[in-house]
Protein backbone atom coordinates (compact mmCIF):
# COMPACT_ATOMS: atom_id res chain seq x y z
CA UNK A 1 112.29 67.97 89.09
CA UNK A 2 112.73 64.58 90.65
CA UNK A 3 109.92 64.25 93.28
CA UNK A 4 106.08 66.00 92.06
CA UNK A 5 102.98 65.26 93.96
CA UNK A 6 99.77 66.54 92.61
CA UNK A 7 96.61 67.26 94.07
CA UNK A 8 93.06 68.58 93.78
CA UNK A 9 89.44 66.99 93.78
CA UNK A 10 88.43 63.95 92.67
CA UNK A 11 88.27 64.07 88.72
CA UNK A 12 90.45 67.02 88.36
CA UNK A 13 93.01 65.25 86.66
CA UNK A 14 95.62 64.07 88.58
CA UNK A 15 96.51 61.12 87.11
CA UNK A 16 96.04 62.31 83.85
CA UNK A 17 98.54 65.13 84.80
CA UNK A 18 100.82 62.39 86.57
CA UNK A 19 100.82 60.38 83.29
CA UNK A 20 101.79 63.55 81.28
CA UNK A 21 104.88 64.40 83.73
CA UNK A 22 106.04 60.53 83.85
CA UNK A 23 105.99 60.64 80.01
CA UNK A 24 108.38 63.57 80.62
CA UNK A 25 110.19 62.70 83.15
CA UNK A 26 110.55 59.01 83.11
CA UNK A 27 109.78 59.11 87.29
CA UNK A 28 107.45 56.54 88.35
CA UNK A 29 103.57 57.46 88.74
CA UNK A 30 101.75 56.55 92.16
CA UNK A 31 98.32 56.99 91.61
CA UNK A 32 97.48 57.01 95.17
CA UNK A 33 93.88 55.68 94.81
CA UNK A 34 95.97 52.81 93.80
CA UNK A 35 97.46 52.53 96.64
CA UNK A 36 94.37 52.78 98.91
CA UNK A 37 92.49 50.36 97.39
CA UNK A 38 92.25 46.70 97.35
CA UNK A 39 90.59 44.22 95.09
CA UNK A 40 86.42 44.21 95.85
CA UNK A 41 86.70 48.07 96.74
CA UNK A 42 88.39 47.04 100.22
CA UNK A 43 90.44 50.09 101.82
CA UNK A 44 93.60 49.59 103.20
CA UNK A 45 93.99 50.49 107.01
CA UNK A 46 95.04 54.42 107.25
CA UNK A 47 98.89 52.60 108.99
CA UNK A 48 99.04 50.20 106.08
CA UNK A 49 98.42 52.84 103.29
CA UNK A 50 100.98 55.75 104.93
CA UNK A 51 103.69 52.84 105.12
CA UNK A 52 103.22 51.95 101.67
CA UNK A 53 103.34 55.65 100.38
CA UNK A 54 105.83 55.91 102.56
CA UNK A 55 108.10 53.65 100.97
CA UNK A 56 107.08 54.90 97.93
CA UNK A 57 108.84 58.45 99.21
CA UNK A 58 111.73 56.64 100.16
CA UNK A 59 112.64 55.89 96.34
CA UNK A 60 115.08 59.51 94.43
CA UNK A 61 112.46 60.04 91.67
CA UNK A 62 108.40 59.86 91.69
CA UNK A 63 105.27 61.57 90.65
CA UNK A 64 102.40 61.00 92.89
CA UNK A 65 98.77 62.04 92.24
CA UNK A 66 96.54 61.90 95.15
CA UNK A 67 95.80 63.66 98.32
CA UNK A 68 94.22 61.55 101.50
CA UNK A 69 94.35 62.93 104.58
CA UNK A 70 95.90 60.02 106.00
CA UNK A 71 99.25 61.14 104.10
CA UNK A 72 98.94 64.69 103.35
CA UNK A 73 100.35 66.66 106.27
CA UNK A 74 104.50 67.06 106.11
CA UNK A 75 105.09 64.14 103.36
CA UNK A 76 104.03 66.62 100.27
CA UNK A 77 106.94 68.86 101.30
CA UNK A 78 109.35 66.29 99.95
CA UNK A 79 108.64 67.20 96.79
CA UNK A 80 110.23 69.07 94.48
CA UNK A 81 107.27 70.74 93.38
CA UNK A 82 103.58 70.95 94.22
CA UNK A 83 101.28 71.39 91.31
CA UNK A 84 97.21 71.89 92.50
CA UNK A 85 94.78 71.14 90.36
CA UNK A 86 92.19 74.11 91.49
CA UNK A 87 88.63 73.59 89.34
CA UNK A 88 85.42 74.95 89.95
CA UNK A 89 82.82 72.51 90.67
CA UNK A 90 81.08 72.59 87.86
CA UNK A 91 84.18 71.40 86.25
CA UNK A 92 85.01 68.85 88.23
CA UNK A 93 81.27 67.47 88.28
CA UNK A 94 81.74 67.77 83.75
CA UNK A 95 84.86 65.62 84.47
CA UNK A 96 83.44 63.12 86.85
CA UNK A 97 80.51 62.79 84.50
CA UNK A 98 82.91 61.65 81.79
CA UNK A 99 85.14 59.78 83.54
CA UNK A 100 82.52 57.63 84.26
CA UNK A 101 80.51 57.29 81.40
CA UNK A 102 83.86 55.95 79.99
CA UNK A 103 84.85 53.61 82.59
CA UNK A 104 81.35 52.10 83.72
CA UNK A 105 80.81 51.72 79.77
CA UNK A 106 84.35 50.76 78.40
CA UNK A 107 84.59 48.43 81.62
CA UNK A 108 88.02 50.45 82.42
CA UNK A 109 89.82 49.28 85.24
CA UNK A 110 90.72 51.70 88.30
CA UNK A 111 91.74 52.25 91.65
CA UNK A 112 93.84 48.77 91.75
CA UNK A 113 92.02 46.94 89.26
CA UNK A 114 88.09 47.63 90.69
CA UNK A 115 85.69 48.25 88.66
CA UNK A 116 83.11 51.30 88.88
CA UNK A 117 79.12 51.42 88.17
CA UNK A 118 76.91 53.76 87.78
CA UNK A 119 74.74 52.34 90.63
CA UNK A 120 77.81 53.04 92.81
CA UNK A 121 78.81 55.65 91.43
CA UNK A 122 75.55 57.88 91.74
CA UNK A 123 73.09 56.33 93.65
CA UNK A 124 75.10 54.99 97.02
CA UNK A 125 74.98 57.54 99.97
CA UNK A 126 78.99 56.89 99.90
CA UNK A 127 79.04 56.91 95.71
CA UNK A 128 81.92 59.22 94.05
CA UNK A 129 79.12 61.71 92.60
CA UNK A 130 77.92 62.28 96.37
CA UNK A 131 81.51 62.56 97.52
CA UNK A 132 82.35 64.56 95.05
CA UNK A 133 79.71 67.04 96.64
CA UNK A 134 79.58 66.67 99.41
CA UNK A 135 83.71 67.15 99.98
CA UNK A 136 84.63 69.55 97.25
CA UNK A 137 84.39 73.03 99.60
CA UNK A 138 85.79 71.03 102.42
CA UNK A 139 88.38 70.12 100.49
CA UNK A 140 89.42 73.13 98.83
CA UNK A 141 89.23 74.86 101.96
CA UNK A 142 92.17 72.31 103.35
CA UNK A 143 94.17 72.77 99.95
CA UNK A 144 94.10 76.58 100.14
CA UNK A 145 95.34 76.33 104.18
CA UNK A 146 98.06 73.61 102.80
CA UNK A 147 98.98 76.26 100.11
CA UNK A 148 99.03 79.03 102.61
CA UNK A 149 102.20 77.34 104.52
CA UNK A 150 103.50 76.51 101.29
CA UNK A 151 106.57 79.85 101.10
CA UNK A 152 107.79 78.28 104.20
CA UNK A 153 109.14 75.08 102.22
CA UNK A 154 111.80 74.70 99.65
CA UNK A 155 109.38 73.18 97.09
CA UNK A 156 108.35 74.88 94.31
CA UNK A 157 104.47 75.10 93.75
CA UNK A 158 102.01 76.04 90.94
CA UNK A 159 98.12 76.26 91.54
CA UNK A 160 96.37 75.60 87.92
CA UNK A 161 92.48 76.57 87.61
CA UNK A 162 92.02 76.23 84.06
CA UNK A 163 92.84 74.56 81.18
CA UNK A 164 94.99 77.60 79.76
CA UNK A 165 96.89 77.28 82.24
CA UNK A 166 97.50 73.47 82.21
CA UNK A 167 98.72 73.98 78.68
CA UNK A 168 101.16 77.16 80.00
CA UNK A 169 102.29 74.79 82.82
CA UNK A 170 103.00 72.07 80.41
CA UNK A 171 105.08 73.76 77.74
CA UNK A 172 107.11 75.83 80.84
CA UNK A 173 108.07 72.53 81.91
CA UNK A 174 108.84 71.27 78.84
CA UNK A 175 111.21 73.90 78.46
């Protein structure tokens, strides 16, 4: 597999996922929150960000974990394979709860070098914790309906809703 883009909620483990699979397979990981972001939290304009995933898609081999709407419709079928990361929200809300205990705490870098706090994180009408919320059954709903059209592509896909199956998924792939 040359080309892999991953998706699923926020805090479902994309990148983590992504970093797994570039370990394996030496392609490049586009964290697509890096993308989107610059310095000071600033979001790119929805033509700048497509053209730079764009070129991004242009290169033989990548990994890219992420799924804005701005670049979702027709450019995940270039992949070789599609993995969704498909967690209850409980889950993802135990994830996001981590993740940012560690980064508000550790002062871990993210989405292009910003920094997160737990003001912004939980208490902003706009924070990740009210996102999170707010989007997740919206959100699913669009993945399933992207999944649904998925047997019309040549891409091979796997839906993963647990952490059993992660570990499956991994050691298929390792062969």
């Amino acid at each position: 597999m040359k080309k892999i883009w991953i998706i699923g909620s926020s805090c479902s483990g994309k990148t983590t996922l992504g970093r797994m699979l570039m370990d394996l397979t030496g392609a490049p990981l586009i964290d697509l929150d890096d993308l989107y972001w610059f310095p000071n939290w600033v979001e790119k304009s929805d033509e700048e960000f497509t053209k730079d995933v764009d070129l991004v898609l242009d290169k033989p081999a990548w990994i890219v974990a992420g799924n804005y709407g701005a670049v979702l419709g027709e450019r995940p079928k270039q992949a070789d394979l599609i993995i969704y990361l498909n967690y209850s929200l409980p889950t993802i809300l135990k994830r996001f709860i981590k993740r940012s205990f560690t980064r508000v705490v550790l002062k871990e870098p993210c989405c292009n070098g910003n920094y997160e706090s737990f003001a912004d994180l939980f208490l902003k009408k706009d924070g990740l914790f009210w996102w999170i919320l707010s989007t997740w059954r919206q959100r699913h709903t669009r993945s399933l309906a992207f999944i649904a059209d998925q047997d019309k592509h040549s891409y091979s896909f796997h839906e993963i809703s647990s952490r059993s199956q992660l570990v499956r998924f991994l050691e298929e792939f390792r062969g």
